[in-house]
C-alpha atoms as a PDB file:
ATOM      1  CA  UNK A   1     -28.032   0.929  -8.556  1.00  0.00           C
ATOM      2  CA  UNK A   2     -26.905  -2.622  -9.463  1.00  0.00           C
ATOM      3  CA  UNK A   3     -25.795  -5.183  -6.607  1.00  0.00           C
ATOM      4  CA  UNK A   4     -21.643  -5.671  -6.378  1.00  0.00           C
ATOM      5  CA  UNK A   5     -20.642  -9.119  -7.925  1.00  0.00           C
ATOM      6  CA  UNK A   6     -19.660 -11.770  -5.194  1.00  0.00           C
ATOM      7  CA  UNK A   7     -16.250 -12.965  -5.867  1.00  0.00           C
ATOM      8  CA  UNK A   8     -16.169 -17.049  -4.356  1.00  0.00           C
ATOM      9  CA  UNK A   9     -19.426 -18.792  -3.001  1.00  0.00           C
ATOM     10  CA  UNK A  10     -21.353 -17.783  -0.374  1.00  0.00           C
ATOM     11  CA  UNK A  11     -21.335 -19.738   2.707  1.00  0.00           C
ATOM     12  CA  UNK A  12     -23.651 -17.618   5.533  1.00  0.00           C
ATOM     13  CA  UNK A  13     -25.528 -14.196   5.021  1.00  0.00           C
ATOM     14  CA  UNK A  14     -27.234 -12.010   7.575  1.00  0.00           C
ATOM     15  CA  UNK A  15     -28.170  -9.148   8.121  1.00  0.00           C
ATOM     16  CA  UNK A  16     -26.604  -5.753  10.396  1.00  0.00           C
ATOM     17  CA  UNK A  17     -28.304  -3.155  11.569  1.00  0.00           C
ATOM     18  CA  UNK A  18     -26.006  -0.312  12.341  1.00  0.00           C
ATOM     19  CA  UNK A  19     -26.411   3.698  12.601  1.00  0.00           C
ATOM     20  CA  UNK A  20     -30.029   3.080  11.623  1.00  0.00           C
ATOM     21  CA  UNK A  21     -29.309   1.359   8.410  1.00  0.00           C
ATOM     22  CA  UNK A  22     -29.533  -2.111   7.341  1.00  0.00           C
ATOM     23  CA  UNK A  23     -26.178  -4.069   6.206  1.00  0.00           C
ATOM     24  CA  UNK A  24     -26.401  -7.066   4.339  1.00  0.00           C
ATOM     25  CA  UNK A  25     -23.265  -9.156   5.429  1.00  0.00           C
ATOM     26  CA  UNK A  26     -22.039 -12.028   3.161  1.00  0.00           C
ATOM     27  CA  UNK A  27     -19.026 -14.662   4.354  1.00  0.00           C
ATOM     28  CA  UNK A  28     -17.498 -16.431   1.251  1.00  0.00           C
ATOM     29  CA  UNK A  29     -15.205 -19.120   0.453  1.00  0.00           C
ATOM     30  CA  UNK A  30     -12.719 -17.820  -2.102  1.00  0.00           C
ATOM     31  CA  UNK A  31      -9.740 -20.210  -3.866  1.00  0.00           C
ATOM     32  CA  UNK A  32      -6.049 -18.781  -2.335  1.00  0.00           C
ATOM     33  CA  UNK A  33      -4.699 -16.452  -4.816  1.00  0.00           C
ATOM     34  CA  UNK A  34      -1.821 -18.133  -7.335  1.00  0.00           C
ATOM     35  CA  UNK A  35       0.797 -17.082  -5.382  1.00  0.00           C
ATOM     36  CA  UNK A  36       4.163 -14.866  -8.016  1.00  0.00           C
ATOM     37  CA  UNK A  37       7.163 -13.684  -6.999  1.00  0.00           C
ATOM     38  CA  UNK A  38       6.939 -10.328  -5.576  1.00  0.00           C
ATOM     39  CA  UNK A  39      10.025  -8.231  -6.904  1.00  0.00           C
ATOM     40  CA  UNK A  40       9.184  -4.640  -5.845  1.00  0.00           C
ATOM     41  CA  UNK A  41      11.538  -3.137  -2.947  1.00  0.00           C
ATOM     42  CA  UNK A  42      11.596  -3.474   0.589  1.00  0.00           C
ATOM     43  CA  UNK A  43      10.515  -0.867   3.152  1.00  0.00           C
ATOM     44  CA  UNK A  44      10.548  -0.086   7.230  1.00  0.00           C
ATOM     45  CA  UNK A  45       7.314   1.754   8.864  1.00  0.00           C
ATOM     46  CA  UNK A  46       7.560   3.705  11.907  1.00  0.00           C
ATOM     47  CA  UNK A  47       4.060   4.396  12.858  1.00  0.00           C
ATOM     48  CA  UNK A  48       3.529   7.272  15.300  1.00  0.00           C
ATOM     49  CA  UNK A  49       0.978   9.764  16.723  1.00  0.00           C
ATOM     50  CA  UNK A  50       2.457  12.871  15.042  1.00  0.00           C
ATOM     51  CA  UNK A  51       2.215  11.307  11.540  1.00  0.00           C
ATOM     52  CA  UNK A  52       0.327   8.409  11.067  1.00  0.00           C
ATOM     53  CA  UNK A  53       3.417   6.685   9.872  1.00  0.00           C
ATOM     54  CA  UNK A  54       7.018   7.273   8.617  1.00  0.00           C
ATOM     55  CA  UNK A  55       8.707   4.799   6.131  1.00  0.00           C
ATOM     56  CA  UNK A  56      12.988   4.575   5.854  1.00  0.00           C
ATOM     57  CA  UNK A  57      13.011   6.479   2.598  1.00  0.00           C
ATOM     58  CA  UNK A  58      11.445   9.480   4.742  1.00  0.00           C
ATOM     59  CA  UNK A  59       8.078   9.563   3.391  1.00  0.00           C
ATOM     60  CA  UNK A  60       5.367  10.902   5.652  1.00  0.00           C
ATOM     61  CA  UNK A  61       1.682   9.702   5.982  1.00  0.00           C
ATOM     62  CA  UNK A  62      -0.401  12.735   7.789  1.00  0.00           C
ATOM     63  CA  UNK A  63      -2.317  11.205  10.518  1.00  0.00           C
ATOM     64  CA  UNK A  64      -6.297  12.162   9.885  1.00  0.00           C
ATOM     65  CA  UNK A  65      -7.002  11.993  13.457  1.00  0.00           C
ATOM     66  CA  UNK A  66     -11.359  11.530  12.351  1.00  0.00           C
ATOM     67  CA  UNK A  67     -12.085  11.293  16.164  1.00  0.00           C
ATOM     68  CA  UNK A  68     -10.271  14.332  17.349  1.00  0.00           C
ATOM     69  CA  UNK A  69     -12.230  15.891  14.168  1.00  0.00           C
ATOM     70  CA  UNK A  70     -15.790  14.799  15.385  1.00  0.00           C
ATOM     71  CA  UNK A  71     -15.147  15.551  19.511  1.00  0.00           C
ATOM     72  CA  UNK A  72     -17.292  18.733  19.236  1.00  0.00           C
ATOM     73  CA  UNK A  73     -20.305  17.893  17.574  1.00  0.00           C
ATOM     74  CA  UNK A  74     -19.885  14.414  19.553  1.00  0.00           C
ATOM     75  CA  UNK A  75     -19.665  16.276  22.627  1.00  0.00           C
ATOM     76  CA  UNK A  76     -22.497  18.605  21.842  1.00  0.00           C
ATOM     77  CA  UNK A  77     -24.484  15.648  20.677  1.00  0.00           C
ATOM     78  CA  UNK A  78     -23.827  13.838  24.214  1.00  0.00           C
ATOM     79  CA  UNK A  79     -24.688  16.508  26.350  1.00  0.00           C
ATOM     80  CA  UNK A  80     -27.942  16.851  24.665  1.00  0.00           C
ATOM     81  CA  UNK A  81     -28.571  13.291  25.185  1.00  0.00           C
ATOM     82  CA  UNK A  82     -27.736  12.846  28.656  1.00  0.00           C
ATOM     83  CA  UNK A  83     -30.427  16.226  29.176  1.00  0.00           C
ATOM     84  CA  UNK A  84     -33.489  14.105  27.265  1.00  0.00           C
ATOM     85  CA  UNK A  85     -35.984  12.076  29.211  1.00  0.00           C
ATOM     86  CA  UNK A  86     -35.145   8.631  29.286  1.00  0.00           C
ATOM     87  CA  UNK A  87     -37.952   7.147  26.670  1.00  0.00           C
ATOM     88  CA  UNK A  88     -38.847  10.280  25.048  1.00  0.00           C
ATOM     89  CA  UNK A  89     -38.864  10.392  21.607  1.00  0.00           C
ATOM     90  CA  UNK A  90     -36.074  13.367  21.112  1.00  0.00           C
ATOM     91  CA  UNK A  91     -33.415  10.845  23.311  1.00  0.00           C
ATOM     92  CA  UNK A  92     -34.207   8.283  20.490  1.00  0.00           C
ATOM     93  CA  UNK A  93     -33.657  10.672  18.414  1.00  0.00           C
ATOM     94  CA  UNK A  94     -30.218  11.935  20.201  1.00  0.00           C
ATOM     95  CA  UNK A  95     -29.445   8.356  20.428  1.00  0.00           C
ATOM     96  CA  UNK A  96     -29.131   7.813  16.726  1.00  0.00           C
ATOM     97  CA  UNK A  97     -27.235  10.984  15.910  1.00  0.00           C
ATOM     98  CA  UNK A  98     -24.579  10.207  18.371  1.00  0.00           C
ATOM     99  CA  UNK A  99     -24.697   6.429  16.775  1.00  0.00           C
ATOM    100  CA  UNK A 100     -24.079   7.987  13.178  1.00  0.00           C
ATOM    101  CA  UNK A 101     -20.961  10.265  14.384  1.00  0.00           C
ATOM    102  CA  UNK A 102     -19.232   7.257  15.694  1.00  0.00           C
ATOM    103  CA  UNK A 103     -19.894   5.077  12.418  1.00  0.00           C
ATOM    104  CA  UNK A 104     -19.156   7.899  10.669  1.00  0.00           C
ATOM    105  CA  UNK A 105     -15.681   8.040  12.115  1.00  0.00           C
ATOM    106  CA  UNK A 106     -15.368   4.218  11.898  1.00  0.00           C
ATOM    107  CA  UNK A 107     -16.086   4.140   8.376  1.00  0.00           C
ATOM    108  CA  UNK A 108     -13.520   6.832   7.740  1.00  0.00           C
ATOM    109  CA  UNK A 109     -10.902   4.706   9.860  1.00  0.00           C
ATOM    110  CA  UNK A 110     -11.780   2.112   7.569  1.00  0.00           C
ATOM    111  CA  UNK A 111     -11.241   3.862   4.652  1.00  0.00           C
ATOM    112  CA  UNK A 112      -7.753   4.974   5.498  1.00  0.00           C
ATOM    113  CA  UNK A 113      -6.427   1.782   5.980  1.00  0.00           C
ATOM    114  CA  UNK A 114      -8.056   0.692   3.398  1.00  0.00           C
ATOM    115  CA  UNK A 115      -6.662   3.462   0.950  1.00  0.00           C
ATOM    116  CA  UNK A 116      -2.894   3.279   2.553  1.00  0.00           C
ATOM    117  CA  UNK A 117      -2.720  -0.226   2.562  1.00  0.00           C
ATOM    118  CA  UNK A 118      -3.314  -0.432  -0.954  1.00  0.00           C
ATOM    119  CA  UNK A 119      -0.671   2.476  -1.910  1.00  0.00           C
ATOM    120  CA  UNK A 120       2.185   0.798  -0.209  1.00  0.00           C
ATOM    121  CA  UNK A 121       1.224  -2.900  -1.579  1.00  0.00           C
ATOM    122  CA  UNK A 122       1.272  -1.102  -4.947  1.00  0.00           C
ATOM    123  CA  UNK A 123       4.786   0.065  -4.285  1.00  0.00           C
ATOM    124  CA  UNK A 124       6.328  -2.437  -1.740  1.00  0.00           C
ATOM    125  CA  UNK A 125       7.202  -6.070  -1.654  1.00  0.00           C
ATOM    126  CA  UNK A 126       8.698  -6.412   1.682  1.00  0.00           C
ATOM    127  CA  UNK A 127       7.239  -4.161   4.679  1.00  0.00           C
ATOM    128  CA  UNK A 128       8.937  -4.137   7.751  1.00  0.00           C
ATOM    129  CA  UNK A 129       6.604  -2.860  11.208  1.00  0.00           C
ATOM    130  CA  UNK A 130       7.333  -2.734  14.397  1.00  0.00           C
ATOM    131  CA  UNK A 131       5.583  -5.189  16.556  1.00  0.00           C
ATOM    132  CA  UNK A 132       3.673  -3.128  19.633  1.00  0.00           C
ATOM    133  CA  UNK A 133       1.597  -3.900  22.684  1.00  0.00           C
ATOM    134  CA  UNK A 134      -1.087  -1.352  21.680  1.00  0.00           C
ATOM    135  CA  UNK A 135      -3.649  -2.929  24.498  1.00  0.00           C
ATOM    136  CA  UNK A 136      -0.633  -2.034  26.910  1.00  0.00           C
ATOM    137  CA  UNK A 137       0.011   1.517  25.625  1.00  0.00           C
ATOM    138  CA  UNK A 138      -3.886   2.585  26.062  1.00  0.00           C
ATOM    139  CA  UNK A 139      -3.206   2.194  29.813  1.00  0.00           C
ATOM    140  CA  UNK A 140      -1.814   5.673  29.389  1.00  0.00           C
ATOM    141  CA  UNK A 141      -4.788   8.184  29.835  1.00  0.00           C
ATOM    142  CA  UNK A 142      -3.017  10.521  28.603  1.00  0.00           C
ATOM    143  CA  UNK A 143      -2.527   8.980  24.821  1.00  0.00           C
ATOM    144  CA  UNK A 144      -5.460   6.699  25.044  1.00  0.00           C
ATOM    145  CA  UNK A 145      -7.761   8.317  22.904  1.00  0.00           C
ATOM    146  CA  UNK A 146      -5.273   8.980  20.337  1.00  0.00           C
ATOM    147  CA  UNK A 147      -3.746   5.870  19.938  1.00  0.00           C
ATOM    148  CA  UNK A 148      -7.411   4.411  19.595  1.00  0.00           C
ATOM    149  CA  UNK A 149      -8.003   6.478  16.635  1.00  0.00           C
ATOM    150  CA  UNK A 150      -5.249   5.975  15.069  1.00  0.00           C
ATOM    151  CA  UNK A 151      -5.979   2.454  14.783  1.00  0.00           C
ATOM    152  CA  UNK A 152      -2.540   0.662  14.499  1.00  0.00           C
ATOM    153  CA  UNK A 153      -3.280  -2.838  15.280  1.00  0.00           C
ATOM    154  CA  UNK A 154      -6.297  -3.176  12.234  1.00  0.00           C
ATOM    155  CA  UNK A 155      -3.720  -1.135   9.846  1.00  0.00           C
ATOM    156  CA  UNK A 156      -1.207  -3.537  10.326  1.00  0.00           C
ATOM    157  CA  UNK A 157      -3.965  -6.749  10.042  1.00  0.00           C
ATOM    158  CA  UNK A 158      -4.919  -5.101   6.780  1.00  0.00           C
ATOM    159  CA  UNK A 159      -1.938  -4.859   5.766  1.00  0.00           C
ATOM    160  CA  UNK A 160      -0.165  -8.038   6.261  1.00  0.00           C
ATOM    161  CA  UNK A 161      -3.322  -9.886   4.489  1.00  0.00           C
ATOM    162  CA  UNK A 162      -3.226  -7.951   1.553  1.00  0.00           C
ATOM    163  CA  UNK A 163       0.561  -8.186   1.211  1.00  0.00           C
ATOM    164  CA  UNK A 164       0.589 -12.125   1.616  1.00  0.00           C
ATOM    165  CA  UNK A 165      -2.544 -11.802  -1.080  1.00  0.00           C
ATOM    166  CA  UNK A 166      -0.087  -9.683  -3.552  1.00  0.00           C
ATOM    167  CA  UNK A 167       2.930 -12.201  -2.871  1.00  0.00           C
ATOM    168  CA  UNK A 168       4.872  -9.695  -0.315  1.00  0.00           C
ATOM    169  CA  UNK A 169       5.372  -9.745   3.305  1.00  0.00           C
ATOM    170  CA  UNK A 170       4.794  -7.946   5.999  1.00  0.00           C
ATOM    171  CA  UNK A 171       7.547  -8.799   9.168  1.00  0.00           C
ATOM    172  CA  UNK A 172       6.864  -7.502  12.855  1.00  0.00           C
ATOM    173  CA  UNK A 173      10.393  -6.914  14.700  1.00  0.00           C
ATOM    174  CA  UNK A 174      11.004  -5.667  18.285  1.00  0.00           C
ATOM    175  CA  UNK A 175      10.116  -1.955  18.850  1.00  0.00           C
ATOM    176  CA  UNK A 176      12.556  -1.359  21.996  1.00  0.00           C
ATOM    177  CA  UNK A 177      14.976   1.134  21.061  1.00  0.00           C
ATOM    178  CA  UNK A 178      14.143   2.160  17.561  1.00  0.00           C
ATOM    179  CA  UNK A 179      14.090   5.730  17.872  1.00  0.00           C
ATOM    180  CA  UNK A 180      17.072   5.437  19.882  1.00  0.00           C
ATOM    181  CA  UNK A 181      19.489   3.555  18.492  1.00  0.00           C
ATOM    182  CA  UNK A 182      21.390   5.461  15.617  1.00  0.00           C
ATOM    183  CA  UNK A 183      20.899   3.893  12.255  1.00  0.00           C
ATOM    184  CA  UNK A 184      24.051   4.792  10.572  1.00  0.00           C
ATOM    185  CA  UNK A 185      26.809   3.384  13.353  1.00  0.00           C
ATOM    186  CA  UNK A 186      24.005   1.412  15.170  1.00  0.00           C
ATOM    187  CA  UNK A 187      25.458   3.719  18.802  1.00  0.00           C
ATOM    188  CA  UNK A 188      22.776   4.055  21.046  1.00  0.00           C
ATOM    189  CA  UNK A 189      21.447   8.159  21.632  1.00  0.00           C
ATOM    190  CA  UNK A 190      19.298   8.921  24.115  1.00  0.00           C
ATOM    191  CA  UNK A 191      16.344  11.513  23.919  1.00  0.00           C
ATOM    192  CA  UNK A 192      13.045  12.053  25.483  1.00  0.00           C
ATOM    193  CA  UNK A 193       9.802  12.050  22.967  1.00  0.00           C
ATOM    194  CA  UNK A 194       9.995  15.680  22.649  1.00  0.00           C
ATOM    195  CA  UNK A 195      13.241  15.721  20.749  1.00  0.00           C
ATOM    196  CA  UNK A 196      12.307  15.023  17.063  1.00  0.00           C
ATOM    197  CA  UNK A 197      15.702  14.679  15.267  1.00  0.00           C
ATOM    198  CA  UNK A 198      18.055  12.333  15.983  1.00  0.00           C
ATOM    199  CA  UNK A 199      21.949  13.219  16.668  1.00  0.00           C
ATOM    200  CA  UNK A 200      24.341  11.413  16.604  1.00  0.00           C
ATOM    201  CA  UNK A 201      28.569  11.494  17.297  1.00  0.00           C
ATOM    202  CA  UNK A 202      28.832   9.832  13.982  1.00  0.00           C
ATOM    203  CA  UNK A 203      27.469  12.979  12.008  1.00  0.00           C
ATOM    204  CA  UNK A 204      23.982  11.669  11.270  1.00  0.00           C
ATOM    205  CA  UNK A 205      21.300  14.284  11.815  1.00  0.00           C
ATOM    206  CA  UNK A 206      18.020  12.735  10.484  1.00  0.00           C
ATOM    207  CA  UNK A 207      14.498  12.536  11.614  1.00  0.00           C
ATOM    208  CA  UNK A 208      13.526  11.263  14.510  1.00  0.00           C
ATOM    209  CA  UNK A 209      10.861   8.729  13.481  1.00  0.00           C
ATOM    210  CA  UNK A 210      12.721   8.512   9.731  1.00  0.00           C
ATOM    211  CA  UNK A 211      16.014   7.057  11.906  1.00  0.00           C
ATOM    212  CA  UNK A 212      13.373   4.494  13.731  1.00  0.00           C
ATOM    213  CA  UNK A 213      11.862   3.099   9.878  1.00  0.00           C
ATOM    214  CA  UNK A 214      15.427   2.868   9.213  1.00  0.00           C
ATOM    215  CA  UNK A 215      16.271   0.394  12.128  1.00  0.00           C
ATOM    216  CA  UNK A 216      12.893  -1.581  11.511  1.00  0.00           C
ATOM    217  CA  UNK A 217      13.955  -1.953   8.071  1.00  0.00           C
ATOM    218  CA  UNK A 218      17.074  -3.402   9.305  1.00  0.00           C
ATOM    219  CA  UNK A 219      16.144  -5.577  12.173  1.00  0.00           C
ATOM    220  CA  UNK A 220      13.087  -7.052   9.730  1.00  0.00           C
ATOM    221  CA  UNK A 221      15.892  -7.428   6.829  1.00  0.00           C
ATOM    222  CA  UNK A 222      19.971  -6.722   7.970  1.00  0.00           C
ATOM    223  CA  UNK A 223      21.474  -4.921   4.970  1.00  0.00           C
ATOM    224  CA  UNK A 224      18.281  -2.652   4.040  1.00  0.00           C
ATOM    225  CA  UNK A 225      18.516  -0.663   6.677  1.00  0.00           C
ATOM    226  CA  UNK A 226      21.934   0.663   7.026  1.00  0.00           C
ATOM    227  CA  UNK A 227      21.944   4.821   6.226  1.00  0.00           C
ATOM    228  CA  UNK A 228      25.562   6.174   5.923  1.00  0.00           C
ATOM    229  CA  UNK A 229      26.275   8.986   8.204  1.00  0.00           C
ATOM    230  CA  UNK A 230      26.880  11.306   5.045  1.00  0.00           C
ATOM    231  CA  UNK A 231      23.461  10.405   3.235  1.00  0.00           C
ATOM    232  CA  UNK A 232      21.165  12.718   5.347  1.00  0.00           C
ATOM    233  CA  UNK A 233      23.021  16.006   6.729  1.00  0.00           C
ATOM    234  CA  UNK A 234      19.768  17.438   8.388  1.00  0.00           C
ATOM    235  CA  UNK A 235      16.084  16.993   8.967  1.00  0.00           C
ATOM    236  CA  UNK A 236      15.424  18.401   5.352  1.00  0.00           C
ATOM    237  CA  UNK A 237      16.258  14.574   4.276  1.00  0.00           C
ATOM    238  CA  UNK A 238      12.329  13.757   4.971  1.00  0.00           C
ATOM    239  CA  UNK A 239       9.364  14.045   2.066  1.00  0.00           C
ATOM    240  CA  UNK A 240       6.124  14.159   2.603  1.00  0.00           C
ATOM    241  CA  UNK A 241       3.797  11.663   1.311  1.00  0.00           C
ATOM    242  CA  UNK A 242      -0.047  12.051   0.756  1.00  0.00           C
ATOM    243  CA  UNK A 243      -2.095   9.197   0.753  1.00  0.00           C
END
C-alpha cells in the first residue's frame, strides 16, 4: 500500500509506539487556507448524554457510547490481568489486550468526531455550542464515565478548527439555563433532568434538549433562535439524524 501524500513541509517526525504498533508521527507547516465567505445557515447544538447532540432544527445525533460498548470484555480482560504473575509472560500478554481495547475505543472516539464534524461543516456556516466546564462536571461519580466517553471538549476543538478552516464559526455562549428557559416567550420553566419535554404557559411543547439548541442558537446569534409558540405543538417536532 502506497504512503499518504504530506500536504505542507515537514518540520519534526518521530515515531509512537501505541497498542503494540508503531506510528509514524509527522508535524507540518501548512500556508492558512484562502479564507471565502461562508454563506450556508446558522445552527445551535445542545450536546447531551442521551443523544450525543441535538441541533435547533431538532435533528438528533445517537450517542455511540464505544466505552460503555467495550466494559465487558474490558472488565473480563482486567480481571484476568490483575490474576497473572507479575513478569510472566501471559500478564504481558494481558497487558497488551487490555492496551488494544482502550485504543480501540479511542480510535473510534476519534472517528466520530471526526465523521460529525465534517457533516455539520458540510451543512453549517455558523454553529452555536454551549460553553461547559466538562473538568467540573466529571466530579460527579455518578456521570463521570459517561461524560468521558462522550468526549465533548475534543468534539467541540475539532470542530471549531475545521469551521474557521471552511470560513464558518463556531461561538461558545453561557450554558446556565438553556434547557430551562422557554425559547418561544423566553419565560423561565423549571424541571428536573428527568422531564424531557419542555412546557410552557405560552403553548410551546417541544423537546427538551431541541428547546436548549434553540436558546444557544439565540444567545450565540439573537434573531436565529426565536421558535413561535405555534411552530412545534408536541415532541413529534424532533427528527432524527444519523451521522
Amino acid at each position: 500500500m502506497s504512503a499518504p501524500e504530506v500536504e505542507g513541509e515537514i518540520k519534526t517526525l518521530s515515531l509512537k509506539w501505541e497498542a503494540d504498533k508503531w506510528f509514524l508521527v509527522l508535524a507540518c507547516e501548512v500556508p492558512e487556507p484562502q479564507q471565502v465567505g461562508n454563506i450556508l445557515p446558522v445552527i445551535g447544538l445542545d450536546v447531551g448524554l442521551t443523544h450525543f447532540a441535538t441541533s435547533s432544527e431538532g435533528e438528533k445525533i445517537s450517542n455511540p457510547r464505544f466505552l460503555k460498548d467495550a466494559l465487558p470484555e474490558l472488565r473480563r480482560a482486567q480481571r484476568s490481568l490483575s490474576r497473572k504473575k507479575k513478569g510472566g509472560k501471559n500478564r504481558t500478554k494481558v497487558k497488551r489486550q487490555v492496551r488494544r481495547l482502550h485504543a480501540r475505543v479511542a480510535n473510534l472516539r476519534h472517528e466520530h468526531r471526526h465523521k460529525v464534524s465534517n457533516e455539520l461543516i458540510s451543512r453549517y456556516g455558523k454553529i452555536a455550542v454551549e460553553s461547559l466546564n466538562v473538568q467540573g462536571m466529571l466530579r460527579n461519580p455518578r456521570l463521570a464515565r459517561a461524560i468521558s466517553d462522550v468526549g465533548w471538549s475534543a468534539f467541540v476543538a475539532t470542530l471549531t478548527y475545521k469551521a474557521e478552516r471552511a470560513g464558518g464559526e463556531v461561538k461558545q455562549v453561557s450554558p446556565n439555563g438553556t434547557s430551562q428557559e422557554c425559547s418561544a416567550c423566553g419565560e423561565n420553566v423549571p424541571k428536573k433532568l428527568n422531564v424531557r419535554i419542555h412546557r410552557c404557559a405560552c403553548g410551546l411543547v417541544l423537546d427538551r434538549d431541541h428547546n436548549a439548541a434553540l436558546n444557544i442558537l439565540q444567545r450565540a446569534w439573537p434573531g436565529t433562535g426565536q421558535l413561535s409558540s405555534n411552530s412545534a405543538a408536541g415532541p413529534s417536532a424532533q427528527r432524527s439524524c444519523l451521522l
